[in-house]
C-alpha atoms as a PDB file:
ATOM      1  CA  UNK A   1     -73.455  81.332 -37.196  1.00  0.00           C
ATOM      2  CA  UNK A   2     -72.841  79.321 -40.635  1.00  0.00           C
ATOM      3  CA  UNK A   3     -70.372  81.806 -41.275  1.00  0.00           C
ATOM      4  CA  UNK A   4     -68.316  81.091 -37.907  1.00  0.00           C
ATOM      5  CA  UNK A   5     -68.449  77.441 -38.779  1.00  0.00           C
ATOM      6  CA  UNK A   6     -67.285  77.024 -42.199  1.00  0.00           C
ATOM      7  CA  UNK A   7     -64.316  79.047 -40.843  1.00  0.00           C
ATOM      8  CA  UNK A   8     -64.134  76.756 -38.133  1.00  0.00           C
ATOM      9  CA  UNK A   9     -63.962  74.261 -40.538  1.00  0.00           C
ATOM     10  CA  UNK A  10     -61.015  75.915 -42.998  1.00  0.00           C
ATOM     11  CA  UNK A  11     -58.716  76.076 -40.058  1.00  0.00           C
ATOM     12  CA  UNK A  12     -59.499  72.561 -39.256  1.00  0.00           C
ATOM     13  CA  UNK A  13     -59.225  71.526 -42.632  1.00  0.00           C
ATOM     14  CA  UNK A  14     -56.046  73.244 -43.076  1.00  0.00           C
ATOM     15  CA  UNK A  15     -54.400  71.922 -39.369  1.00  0.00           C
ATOM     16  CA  UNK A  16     -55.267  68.636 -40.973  1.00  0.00           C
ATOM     17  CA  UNK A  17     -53.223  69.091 -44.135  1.00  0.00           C
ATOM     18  CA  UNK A  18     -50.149  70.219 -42.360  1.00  0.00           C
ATOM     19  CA  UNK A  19     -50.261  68.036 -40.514  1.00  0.00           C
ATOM     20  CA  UNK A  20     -50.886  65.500 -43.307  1.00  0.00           C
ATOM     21  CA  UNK A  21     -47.996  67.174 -45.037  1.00  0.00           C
ATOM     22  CA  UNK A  22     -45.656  67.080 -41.744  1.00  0.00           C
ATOM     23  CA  UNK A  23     -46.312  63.060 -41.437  1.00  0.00           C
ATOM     24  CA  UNK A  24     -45.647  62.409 -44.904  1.00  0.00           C
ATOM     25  CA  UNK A  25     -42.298  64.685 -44.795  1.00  0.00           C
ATOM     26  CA  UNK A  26     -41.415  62.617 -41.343  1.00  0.00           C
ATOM     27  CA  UNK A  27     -40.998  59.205 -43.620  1.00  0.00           C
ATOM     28  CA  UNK A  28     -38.070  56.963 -43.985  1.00  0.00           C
ATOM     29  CA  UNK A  29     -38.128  53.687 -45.226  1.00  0.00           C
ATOM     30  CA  UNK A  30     -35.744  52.688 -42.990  1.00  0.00           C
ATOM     31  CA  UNK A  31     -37.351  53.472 -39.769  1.00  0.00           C
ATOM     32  CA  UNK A  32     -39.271  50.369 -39.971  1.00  0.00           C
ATOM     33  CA  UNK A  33     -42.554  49.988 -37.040  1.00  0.00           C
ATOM     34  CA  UNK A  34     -41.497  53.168 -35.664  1.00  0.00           C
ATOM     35  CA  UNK A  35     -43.229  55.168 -38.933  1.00  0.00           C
ATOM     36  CA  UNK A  36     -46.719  53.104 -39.076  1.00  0.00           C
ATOM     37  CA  UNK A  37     -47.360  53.854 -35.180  1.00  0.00           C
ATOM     38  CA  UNK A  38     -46.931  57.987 -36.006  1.00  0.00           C
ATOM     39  CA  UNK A  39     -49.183  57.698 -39.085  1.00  0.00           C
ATOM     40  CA  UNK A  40     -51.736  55.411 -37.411  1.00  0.00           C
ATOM     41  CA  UNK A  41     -51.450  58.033 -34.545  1.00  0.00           C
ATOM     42  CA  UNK A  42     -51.705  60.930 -37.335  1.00  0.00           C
ATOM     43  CA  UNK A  43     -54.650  59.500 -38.756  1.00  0.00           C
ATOM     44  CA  UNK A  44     -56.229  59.036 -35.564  1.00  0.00           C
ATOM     45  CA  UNK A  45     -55.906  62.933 -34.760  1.00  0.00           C
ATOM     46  CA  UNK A  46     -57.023  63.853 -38.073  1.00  0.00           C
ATOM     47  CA  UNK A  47     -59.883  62.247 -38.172  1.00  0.00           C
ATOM     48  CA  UNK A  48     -60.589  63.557 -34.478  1.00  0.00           C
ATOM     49  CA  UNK A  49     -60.493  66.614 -35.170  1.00  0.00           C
ATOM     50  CA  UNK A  50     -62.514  66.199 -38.175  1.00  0.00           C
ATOM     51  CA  UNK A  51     -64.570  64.476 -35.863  1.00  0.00           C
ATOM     52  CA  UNK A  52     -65.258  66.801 -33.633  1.00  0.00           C
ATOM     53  CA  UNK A  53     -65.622  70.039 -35.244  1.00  0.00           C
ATOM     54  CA  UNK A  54     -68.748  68.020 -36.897  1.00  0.00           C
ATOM     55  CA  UNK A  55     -70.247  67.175 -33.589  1.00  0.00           C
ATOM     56  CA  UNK A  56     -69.479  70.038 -32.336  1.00  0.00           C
ATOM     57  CA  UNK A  57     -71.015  72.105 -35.422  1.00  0.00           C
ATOM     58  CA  UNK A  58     -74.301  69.513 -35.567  1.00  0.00           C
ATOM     59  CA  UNK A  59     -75.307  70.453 -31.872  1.00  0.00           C
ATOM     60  CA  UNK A  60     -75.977  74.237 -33.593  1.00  0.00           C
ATOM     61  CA  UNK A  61     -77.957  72.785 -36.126  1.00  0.00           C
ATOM     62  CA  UNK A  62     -77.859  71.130 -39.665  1.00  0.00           C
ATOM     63  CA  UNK A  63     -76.575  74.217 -41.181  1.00  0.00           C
ATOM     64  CA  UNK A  64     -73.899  75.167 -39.232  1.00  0.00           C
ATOM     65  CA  UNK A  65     -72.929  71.429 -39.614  1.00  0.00           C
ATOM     66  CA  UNK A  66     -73.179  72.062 -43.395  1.00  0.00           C
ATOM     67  CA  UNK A  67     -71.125  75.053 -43.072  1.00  0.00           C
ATOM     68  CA  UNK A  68     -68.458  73.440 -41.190  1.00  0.00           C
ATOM     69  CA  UNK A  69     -68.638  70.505 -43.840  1.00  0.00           C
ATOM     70  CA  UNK A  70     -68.105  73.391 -46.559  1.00  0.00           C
ATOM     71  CA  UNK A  71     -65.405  74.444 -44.491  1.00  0.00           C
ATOM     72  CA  UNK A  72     -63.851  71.420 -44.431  1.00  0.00           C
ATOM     73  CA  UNK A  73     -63.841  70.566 -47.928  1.00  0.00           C
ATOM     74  CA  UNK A  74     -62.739  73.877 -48.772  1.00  0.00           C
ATOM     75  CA  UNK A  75     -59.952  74.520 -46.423  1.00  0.00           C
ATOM     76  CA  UNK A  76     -58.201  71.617 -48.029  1.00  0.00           C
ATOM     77  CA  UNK A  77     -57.496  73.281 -51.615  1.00  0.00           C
ATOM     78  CA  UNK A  78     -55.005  75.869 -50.439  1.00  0.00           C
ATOM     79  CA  UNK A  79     -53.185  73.088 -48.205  1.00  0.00           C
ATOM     80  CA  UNK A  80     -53.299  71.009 -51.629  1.00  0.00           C
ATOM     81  CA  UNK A  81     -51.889  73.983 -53.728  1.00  0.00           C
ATOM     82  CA  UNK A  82     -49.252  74.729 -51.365  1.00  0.00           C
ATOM     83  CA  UNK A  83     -48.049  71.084 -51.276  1.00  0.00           C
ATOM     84  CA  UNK A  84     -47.941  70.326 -54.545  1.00  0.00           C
ATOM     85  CA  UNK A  85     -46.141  73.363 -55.409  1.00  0.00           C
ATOM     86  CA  UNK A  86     -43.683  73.311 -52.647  1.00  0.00           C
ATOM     87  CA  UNK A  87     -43.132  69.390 -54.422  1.00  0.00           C
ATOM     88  CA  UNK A  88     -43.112  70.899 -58.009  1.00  0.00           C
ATOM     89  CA  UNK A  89     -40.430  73.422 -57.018  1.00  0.00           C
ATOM     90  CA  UNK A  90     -38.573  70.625 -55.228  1.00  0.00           C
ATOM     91  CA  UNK A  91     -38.238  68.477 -57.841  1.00  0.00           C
ATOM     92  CA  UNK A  92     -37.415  71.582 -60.572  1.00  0.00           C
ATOM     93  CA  UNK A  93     -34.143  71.551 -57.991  1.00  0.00           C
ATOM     94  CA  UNK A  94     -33.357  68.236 -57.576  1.00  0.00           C
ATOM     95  CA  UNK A  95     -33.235  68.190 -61.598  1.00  0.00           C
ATOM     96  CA  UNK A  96     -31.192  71.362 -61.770  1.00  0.00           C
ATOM     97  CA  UNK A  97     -28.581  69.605 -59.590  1.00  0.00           C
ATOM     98  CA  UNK A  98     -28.356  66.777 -62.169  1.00  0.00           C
END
């Protein structure tokens, strides 16, 4: 049951960053109030999510909360990798274009 819960936790994790990632890709300084009320409502989901897969994995017990925990923690890595290698290669481009 650990098992099924860290995974639980990955895919939440990595919903998160993509999320995370989409919301940051989404800004414009020149959209003014517009931008802080779909971060503020980002954050919100995030952290809801977060929220409840902990809940969720704590009324199975302290270890499956653990797991999911692990889960969580791990899931973000790859989301982290992929991000800041999808901005590496980005702006490798931008400077070839120079």
């Amino acid at each position: 049951m650990t098992i099924l819960w860290t995974l639980i936790g990955v895919l939440a994790s990595i919903a998160n960053g993509l999320q995370l990632a989409w919301s940051v890709s989404h800004l414009r300084p020149d959209s003014g109030s517009r931008v802080a009320g779909r971060v503020a409502a980002s954050v919100w989901l995030r952290w809801g999510v977060t929220t409840a897969v902990l809940i969720a994995a704590l009324h199975c017990g302290v270890t499956a909360a653990l797991g999911a925990f692990v889960g969580l923690l791990l899931g973000r890595w790859p989301i982290v990798y992929l991000v800041h290698a999808g901005w590496a290669t980005l702006t490798r481009t931008q400077r070839a274009d120079r």
